[in-house]
N, C-alpha and C. Protein backbone atom coordinates (compact mmCIF):
# COMPACT_ATOMS: atom_id res chain seq x y z
N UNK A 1 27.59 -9.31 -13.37
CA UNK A 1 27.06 -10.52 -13.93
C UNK A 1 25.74 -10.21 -14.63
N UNK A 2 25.48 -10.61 -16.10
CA UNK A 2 24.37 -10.32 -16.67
C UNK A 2 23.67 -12.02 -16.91
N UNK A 3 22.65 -11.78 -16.31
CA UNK A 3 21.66 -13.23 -16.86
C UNK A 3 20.04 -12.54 -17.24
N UNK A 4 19.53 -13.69 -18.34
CA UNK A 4 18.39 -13.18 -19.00
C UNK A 4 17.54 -14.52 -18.91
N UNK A 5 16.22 -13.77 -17.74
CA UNK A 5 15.06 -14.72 -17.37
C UNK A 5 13.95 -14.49 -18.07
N UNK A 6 13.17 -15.76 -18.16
CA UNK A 6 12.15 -15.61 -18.97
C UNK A 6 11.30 -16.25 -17.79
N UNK A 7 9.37 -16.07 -17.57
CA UNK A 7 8.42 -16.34 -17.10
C UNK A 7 7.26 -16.48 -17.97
N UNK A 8 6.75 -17.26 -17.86
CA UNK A 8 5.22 -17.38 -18.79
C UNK A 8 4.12 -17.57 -17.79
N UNK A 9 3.06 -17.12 -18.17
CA UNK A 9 1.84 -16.68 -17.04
C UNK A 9 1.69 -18.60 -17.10
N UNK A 10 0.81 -19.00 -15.47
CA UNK A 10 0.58 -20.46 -15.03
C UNK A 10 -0.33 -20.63 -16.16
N UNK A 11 -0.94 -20.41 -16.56
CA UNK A 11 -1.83 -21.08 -17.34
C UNK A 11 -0.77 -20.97 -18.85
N UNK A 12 0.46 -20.82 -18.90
CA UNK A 12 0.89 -20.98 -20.09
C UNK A 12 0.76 -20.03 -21.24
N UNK A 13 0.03 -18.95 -20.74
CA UNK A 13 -0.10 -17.65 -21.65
C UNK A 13 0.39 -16.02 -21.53
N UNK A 14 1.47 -15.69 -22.37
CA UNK A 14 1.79 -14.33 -21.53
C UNK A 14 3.39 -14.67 -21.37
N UNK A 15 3.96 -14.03 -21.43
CA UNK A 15 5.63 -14.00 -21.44
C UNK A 15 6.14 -12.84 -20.81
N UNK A 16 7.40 -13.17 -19.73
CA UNK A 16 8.36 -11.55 -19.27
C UNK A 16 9.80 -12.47 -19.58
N UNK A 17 10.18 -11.43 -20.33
CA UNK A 17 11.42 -11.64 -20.59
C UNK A 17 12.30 -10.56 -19.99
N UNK A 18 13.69 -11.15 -18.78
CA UNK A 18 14.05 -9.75 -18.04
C UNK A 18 15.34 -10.42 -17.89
N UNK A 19 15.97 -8.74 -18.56
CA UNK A 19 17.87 -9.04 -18.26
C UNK A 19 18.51 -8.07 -16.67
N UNK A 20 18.94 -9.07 -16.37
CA UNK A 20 18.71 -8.91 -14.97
C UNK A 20 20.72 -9.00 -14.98
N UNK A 21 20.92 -7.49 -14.17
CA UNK A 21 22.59 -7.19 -14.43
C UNK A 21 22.51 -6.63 -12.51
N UNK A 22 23.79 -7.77 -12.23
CA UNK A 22 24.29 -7.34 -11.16
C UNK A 22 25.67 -6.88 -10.93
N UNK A 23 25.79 -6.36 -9.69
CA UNK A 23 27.32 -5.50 -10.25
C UNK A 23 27.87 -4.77 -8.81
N UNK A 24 28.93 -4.24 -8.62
CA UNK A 24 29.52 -3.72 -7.06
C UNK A 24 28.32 -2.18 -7.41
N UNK A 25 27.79 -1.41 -7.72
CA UNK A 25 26.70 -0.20 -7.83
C UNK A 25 25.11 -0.76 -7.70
N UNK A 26 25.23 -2.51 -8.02
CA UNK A 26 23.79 -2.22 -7.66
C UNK A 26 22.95 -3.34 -8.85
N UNK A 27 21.77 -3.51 -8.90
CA UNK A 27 20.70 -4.31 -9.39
C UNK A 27 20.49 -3.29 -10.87
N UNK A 28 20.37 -4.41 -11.78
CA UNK A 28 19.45 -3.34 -12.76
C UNK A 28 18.68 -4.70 -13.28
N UNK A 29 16.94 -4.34 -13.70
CA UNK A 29 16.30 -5.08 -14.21
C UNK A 29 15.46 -4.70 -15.29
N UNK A 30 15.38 -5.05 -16.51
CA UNK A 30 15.23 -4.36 -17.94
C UNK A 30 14.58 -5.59 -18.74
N UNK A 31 13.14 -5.39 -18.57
CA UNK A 31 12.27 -6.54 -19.36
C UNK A 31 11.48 -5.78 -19.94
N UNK A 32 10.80 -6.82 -20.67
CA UNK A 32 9.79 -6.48 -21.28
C UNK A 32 8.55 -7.53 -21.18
N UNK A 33 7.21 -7.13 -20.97
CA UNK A 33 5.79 -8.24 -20.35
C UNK A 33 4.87 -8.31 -21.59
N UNK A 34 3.94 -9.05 -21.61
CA UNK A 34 2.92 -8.93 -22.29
C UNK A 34 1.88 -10.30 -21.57
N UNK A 35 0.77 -10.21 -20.83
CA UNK A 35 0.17 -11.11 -20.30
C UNK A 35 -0.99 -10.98 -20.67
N UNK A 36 -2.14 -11.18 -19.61
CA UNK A 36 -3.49 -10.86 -19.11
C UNK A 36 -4.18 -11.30 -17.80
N UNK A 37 -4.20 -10.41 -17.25
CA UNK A 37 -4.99 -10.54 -16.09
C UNK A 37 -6.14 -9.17 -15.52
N UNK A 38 -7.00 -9.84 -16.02
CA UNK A 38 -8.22 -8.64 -15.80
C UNK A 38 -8.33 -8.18 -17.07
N UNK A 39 -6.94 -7.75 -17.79
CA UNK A 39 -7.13 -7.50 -19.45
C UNK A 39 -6.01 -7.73 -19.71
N UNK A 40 -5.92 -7.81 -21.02
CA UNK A 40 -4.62 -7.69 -21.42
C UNK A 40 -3.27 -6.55 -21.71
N UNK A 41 -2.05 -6.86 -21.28
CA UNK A 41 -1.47 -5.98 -21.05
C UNK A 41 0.00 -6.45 -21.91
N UNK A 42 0.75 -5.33 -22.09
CA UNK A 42 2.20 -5.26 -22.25
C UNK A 42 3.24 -3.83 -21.94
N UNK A 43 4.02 -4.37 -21.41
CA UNK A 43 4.73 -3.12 -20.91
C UNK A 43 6.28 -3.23 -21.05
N UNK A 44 6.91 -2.21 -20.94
CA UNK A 44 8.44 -2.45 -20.83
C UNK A 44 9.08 -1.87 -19.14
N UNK A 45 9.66 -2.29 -18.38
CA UNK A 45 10.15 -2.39 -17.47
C UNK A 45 11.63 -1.80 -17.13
N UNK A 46 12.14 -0.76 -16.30
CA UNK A 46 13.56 -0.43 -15.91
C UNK A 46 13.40 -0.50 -14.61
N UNK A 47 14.16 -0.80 -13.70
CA UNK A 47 14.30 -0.67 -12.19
C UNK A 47 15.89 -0.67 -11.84
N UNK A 48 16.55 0.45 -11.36
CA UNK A 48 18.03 0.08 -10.70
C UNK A 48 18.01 0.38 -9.36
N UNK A 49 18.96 -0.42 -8.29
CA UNK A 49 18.95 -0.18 -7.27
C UNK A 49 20.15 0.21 -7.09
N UNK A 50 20.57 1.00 -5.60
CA UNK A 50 21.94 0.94 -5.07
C UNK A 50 22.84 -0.44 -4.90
N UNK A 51 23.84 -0.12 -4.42
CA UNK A 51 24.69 -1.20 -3.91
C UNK A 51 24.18 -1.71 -2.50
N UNK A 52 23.24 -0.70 -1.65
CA UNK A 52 22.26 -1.38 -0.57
C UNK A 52 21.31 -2.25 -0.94
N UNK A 53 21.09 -1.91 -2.11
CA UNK A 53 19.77 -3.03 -2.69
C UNK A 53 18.55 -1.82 -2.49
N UNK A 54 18.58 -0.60 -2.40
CA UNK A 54 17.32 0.08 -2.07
C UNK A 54 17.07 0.47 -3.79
N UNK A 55 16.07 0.94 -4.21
CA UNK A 55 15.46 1.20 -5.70
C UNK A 55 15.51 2.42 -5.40
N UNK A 56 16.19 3.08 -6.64
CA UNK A 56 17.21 4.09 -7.16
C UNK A 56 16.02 4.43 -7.99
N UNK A 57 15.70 3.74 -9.52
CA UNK A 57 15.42 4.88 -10.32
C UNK A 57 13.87 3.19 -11.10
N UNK A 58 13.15 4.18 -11.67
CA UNK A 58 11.83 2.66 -11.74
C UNK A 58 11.55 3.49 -13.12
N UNK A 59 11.50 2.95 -14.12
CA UNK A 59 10.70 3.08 -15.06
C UNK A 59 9.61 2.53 -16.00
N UNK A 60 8.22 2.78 -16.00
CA UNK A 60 7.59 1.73 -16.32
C UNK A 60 6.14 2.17 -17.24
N UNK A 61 6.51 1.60 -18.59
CA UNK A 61 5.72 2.25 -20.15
C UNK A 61 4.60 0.91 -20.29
N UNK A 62 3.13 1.25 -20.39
CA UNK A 62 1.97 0.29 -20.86
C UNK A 62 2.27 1.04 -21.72
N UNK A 63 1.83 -0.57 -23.04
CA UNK A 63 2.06 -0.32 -24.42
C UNK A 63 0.33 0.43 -24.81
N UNK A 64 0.14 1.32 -25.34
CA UNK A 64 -0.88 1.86 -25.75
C UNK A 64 -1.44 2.70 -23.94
N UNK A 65 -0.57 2.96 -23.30
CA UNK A 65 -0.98 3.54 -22.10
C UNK A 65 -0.53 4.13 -21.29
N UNK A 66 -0.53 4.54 -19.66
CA UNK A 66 0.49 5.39 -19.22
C UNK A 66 1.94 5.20 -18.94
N UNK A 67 2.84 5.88 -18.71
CA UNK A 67 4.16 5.95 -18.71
C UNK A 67 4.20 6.38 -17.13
N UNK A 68 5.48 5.55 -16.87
CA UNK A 68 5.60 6.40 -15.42
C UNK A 68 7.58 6.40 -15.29
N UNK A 69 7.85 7.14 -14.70
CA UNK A 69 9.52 7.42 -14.27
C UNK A 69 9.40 7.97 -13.03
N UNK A 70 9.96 7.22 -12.23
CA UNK A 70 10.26 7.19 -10.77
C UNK A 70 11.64 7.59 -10.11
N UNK A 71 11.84 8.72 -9.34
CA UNK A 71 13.18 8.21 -8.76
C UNK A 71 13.23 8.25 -7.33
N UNK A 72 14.52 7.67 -6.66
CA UNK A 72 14.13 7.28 -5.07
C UNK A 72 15.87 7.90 -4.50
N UNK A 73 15.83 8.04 -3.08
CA UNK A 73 16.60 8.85 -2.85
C UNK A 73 17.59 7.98 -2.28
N UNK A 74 16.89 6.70 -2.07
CA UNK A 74 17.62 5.55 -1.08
C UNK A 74 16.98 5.52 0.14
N UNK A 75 16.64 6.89 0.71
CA UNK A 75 16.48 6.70 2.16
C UNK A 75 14.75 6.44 2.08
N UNK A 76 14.07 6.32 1.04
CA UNK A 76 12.72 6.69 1.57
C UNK A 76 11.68 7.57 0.52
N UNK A 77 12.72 7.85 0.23
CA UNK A 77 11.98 9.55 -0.78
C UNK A 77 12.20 9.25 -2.05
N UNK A 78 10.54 9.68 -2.71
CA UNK A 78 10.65 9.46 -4.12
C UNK A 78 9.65 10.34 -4.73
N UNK A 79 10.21 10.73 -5.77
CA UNK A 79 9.76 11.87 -6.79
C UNK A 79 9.42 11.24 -8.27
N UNK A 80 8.46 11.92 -8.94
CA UNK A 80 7.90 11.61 -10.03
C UNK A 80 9.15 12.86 -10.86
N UNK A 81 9.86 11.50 -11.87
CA UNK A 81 10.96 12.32 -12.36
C UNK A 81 10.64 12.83 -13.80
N UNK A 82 9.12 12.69 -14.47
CA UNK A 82 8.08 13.80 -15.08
C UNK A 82 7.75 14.75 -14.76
N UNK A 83 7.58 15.22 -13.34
CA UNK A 83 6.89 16.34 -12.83
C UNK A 83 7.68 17.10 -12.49
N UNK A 84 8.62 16.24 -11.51
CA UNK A 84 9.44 16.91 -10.52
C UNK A 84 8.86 16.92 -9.30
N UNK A 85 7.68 16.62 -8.82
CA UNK A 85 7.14 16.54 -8.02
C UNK A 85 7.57 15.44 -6.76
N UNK A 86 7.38 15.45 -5.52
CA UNK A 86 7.98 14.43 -4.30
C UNK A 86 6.58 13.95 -4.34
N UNK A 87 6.66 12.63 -4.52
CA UNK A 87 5.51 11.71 -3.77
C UNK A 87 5.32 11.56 -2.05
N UNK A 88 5.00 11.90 -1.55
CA UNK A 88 5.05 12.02 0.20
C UNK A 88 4.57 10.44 0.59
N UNK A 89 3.46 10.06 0.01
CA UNK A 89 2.70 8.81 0.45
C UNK A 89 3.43 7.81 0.16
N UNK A 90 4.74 7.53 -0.61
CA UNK A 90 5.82 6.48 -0.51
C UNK A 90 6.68 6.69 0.66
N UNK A 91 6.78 7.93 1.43
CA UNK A 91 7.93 8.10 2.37
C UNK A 91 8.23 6.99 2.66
N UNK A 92 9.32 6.38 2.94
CA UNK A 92 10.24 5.10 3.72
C UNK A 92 9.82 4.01 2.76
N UNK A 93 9.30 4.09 1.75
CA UNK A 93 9.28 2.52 0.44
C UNK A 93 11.23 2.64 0.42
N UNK A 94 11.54 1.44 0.47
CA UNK A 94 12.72 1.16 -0.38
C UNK A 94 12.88 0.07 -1.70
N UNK A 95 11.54 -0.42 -1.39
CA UNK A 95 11.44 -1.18 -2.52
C UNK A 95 10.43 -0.98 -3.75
N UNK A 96 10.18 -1.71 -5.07
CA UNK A 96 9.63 -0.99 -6.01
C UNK A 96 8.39 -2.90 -6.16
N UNK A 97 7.39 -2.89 -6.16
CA UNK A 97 6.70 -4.34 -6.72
C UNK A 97 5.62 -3.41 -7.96
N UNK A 98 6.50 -4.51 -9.13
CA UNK A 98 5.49 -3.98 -10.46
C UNK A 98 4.72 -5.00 -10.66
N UNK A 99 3.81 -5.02 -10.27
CA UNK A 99 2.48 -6.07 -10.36
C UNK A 99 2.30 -6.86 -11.56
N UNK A 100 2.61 -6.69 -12.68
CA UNK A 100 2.82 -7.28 -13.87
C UNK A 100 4.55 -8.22 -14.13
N UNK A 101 5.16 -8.00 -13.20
CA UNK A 101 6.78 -9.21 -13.38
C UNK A 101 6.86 -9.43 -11.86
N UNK A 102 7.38 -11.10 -11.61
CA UNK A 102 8.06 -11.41 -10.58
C UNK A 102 9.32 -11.29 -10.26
N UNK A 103 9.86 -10.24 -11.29
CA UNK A 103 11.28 -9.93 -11.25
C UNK A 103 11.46 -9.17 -9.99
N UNK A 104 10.21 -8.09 -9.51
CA UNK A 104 10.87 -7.13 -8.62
C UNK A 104 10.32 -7.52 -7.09
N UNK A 105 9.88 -9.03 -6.77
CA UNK A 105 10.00 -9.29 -5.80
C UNK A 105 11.57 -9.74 -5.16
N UNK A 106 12.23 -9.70 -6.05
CA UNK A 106 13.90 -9.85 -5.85
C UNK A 106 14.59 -9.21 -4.91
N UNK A 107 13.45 -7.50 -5.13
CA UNK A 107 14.33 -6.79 -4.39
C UNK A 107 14.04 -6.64 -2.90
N UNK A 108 13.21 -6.83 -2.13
CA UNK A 108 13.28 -7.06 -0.93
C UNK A 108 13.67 -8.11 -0.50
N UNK A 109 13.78 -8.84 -1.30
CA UNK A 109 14.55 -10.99 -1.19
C UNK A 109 16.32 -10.61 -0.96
N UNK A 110 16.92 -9.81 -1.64
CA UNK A 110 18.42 -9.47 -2.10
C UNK A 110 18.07 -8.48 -0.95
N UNK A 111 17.62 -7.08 -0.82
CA UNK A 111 18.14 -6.28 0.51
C UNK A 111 17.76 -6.27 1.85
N UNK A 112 16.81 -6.97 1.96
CA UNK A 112 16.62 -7.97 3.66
C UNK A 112 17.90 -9.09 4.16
N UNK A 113 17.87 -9.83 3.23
CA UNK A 113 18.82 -11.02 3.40
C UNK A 113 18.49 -11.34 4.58
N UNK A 114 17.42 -12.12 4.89
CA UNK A 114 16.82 -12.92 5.86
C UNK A 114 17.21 -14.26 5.98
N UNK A 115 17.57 -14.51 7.02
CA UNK A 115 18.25 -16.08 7.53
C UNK A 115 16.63 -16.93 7.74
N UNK A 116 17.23 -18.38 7.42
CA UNK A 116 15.80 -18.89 7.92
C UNK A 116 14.91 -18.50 9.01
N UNK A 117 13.61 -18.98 8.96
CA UNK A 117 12.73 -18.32 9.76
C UNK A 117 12.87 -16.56 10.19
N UNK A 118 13.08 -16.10 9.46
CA UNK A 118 13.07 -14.73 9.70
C UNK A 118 12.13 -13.97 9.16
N UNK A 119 11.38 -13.09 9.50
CA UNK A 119 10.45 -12.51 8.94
C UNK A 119 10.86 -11.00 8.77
N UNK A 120 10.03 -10.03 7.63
CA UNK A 120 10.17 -8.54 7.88
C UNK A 120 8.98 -8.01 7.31
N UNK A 121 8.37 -7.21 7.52
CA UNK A 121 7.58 -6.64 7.32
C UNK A 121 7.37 -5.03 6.61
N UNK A 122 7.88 -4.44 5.30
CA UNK A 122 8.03 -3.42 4.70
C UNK A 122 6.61 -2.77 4.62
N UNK A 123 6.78 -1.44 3.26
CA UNK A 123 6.43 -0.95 3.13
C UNK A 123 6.89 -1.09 1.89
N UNK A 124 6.46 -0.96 0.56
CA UNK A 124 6.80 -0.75 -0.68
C UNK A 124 5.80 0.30 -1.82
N UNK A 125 6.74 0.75 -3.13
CA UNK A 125 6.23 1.22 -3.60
C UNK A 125 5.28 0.34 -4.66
N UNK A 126 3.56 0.09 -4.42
CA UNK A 126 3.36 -0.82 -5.56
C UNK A 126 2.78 -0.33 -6.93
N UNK A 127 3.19 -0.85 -8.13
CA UNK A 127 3.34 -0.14 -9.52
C UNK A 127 1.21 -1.25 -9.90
N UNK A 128 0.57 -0.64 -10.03
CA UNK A 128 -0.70 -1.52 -10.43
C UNK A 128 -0.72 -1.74 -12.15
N UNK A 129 -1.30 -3.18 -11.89
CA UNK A 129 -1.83 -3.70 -13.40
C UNK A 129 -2.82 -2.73 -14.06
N UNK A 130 -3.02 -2.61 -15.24
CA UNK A 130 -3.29 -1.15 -16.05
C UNK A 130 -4.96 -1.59 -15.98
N UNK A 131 -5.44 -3.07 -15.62
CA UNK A 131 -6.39 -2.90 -15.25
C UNK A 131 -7.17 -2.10 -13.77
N UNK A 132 -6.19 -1.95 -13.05
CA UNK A 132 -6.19 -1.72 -11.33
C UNK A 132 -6.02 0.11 -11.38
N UNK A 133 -5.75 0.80 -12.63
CA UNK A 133 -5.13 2.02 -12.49
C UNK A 133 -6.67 2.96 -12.93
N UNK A 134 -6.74 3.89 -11.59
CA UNK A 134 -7.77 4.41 -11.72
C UNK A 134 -7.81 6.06 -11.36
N UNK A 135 -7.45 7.16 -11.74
CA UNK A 135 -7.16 8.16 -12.54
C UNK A 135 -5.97 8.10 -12.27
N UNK A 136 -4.93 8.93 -12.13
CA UNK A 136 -3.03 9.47 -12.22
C UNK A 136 -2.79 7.92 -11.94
N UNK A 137 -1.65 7.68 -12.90
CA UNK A 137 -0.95 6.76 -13.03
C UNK A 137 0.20 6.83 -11.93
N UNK A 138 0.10 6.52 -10.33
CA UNK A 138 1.11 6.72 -9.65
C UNK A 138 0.87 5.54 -8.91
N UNK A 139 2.01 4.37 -8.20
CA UNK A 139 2.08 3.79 -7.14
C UNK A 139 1.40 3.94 -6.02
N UNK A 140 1.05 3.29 -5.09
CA UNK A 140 0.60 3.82 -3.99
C UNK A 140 1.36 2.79 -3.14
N UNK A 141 1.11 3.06 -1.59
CA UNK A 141 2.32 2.50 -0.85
C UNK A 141 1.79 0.91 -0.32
N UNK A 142 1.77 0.15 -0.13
CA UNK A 142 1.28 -1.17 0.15
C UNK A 142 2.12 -2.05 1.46
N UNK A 143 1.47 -2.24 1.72
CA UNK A 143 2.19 -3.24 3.46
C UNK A 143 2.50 -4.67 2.52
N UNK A 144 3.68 -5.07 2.79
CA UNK A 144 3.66 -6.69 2.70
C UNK A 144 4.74 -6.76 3.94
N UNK A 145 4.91 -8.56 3.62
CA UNK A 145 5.49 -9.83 4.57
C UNK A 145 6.15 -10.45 4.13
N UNK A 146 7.47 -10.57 4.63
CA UNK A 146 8.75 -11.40 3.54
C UNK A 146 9.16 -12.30 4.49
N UNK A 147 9.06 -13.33 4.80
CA UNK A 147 9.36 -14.58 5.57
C UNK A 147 10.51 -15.70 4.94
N UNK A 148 11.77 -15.92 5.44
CA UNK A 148 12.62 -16.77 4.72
C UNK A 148 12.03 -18.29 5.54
N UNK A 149 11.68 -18.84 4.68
CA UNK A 149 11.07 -20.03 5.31
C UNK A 149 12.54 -21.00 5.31
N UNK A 150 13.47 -21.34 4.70
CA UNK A 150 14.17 -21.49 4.64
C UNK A 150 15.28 -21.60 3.18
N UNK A 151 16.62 -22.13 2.82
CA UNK A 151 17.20 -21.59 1.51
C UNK A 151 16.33 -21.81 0.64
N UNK A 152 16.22 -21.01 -0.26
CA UNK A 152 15.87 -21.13 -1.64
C UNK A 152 13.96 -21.01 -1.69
N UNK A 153 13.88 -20.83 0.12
CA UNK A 153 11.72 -20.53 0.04
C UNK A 153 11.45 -19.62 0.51
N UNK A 154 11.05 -18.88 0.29
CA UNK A 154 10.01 -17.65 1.16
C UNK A 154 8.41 -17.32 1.14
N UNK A 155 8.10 -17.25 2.10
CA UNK A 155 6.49 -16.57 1.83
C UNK A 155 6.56 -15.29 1.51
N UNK A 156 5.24 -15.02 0.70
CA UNK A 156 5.47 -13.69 0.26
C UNK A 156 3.72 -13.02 0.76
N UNK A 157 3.53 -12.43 1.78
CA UNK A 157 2.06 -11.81 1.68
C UNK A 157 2.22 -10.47 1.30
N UNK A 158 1.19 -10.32 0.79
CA UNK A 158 0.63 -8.69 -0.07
C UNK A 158 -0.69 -8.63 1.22
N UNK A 159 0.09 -8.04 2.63
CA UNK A 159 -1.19 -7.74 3.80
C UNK A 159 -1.98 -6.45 3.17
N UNK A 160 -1.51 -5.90 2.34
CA UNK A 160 -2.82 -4.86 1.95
C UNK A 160 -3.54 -5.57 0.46
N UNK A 161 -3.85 -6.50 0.27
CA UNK A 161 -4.47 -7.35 -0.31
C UNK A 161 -5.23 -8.77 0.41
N UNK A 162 -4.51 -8.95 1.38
CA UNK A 162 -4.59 -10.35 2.12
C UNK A 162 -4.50 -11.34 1.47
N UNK A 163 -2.83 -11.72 0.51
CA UNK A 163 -2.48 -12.72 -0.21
C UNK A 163 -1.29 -13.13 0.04
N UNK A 164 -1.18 -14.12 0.03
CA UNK A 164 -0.03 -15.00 0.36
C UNK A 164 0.14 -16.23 -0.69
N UNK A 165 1.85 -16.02 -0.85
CA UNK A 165 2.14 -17.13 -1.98
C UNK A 165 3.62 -17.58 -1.04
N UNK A 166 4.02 -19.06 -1.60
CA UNK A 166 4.99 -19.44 -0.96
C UNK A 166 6.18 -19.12 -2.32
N UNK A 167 7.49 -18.81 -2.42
CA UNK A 167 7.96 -18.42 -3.72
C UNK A 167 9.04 -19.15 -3.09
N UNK A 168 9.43 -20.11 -4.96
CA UNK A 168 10.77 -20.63 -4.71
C UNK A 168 11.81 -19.77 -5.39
N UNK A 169 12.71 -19.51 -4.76
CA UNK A 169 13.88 -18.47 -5.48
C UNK A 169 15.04 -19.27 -6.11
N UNK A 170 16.41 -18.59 -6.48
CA UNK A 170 17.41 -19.42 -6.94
C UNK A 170 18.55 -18.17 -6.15
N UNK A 171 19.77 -18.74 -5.90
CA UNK A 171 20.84 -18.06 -5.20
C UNK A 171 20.79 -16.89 -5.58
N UNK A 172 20.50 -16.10 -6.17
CA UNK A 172 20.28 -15.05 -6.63
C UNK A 172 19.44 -13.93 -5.68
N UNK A 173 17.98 -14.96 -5.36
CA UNK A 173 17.19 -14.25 -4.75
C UNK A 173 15.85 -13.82 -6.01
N UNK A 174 16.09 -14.65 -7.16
CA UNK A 174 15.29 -14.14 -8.27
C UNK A 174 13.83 -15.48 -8.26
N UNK A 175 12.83 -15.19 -8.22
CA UNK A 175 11.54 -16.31 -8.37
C UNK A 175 11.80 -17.22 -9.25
N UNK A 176 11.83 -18.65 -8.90
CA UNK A 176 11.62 -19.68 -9.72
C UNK A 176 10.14 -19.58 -10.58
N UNK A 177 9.38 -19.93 -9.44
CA UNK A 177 8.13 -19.50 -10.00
C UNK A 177 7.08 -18.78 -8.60
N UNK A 178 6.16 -18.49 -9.35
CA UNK A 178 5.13 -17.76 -8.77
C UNK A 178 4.06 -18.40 -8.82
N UNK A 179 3.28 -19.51 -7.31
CA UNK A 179 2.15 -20.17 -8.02
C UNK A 179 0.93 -19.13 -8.34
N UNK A 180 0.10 -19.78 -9.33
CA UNK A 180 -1.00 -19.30 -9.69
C UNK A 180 -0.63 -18.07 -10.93
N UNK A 181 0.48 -17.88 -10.52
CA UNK A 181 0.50 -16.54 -11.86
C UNK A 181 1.78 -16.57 -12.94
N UNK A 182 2.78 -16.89 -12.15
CA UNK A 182 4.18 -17.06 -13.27
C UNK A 182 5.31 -18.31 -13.14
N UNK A 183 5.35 -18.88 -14.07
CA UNK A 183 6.33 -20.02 -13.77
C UNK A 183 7.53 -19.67 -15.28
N UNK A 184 9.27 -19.90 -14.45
CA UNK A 184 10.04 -19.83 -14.85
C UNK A 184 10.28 -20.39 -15.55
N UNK A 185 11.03 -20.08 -17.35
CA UNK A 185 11.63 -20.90 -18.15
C UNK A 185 13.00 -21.45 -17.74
N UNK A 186 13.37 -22.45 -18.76
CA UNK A 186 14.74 -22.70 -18.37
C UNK A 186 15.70 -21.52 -19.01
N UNK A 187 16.85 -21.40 -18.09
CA UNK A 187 17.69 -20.57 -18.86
C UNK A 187 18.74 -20.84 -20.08
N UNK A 188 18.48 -19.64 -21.00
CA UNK A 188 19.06 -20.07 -21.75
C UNK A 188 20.68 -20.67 -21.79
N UNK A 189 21.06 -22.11 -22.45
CA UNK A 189 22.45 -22.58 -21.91
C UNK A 189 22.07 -23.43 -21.16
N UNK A 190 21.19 -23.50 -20.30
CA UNK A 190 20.75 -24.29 -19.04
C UNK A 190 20.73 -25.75 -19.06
């Protein structure tokens, strides 16, 4: 199934446009951003996962800035697929959060599959806003909190930030909106 979401930053400025393809192999999410927060930014976006829902392969280009290509093993393990190099300090991420789209909070929403009131507590790989990136352009590993408050709500904390947002999703598992930072267009057809 292929559907194509659009988000515009809350204050109405800033656009992600992301074609979002599901399938019996797995998630693929393929946008493109342009916002501002802290500065202004635009980037283009790849992320595929397995058929577990774990993040397979991340690719992610600032326009006028660094490039990064990621790949993940499923179990935990992920290598900079520029270098060749193993990132050690992601060990056990299965998930990918690119700080610039609410697309890839999806993926711990889709491979938890948390019943109401259920909580989990990961480890993820987080991708920083190009204002936040301060020498090598690499992820670093981040604690969050995925709480199914019930259908269609979840809390979302970023505990290595100490932030918390309540996010409305759609059957999918994809953000309606994001308060304070991204609210969903209608879809096209819709």
């Amino acid at each position: 199934m292929r559907r194509q979401l659009r988000w515009t930053g809350w204050d109405g400025q800033g656009l992600d446009h992301c074609d979002v393809t599901t399938g019996p192999d797995g998630l693929t999410l393929d946008g493109v951003v342009a916002g501002q927060r802290g500065s202004l930014y635009g980037a283009h976006y790849r992320v595929r996962t397995d058929a577990a829902g774990a993040t397979r392969e991340v690719w992610l280009c600032y326009a006028g800035g660094p490039a990064l290509k990621l790949r993940a093993d499923g179990q935990g393990g992920w290598t900079d697929a520029l270098t060749g190099a193993a990132i050690p300090a992601l060990d056990g991420c299965l998930d990918v959060d690119i700080g610039v789209t609410p697309a890839t909070n999806a993926l711990p929403i889709r491979r938890l599959g948390l019943a109401a009131r259920q909580s989990a507590e990961i480890a993820v790989a987080y991708v920083p806003l190009p204002c936040q990136i301060e020498g090598p352009f690499v992820p670093t590993r981040a604690a969050q909190r995925y709480t199914c408050l019930d259908e269609g709500r979840y809390r979302y904390e970023g505990l290595f930030r100490h932030f918390t947002a309540e996010l409305p999703v759609d059957a999918d598992g994809m953000v309606r909106d994001y308060p304070g930072y991204f609210r969903r267009l209608p879809e096209p057809g819709a």
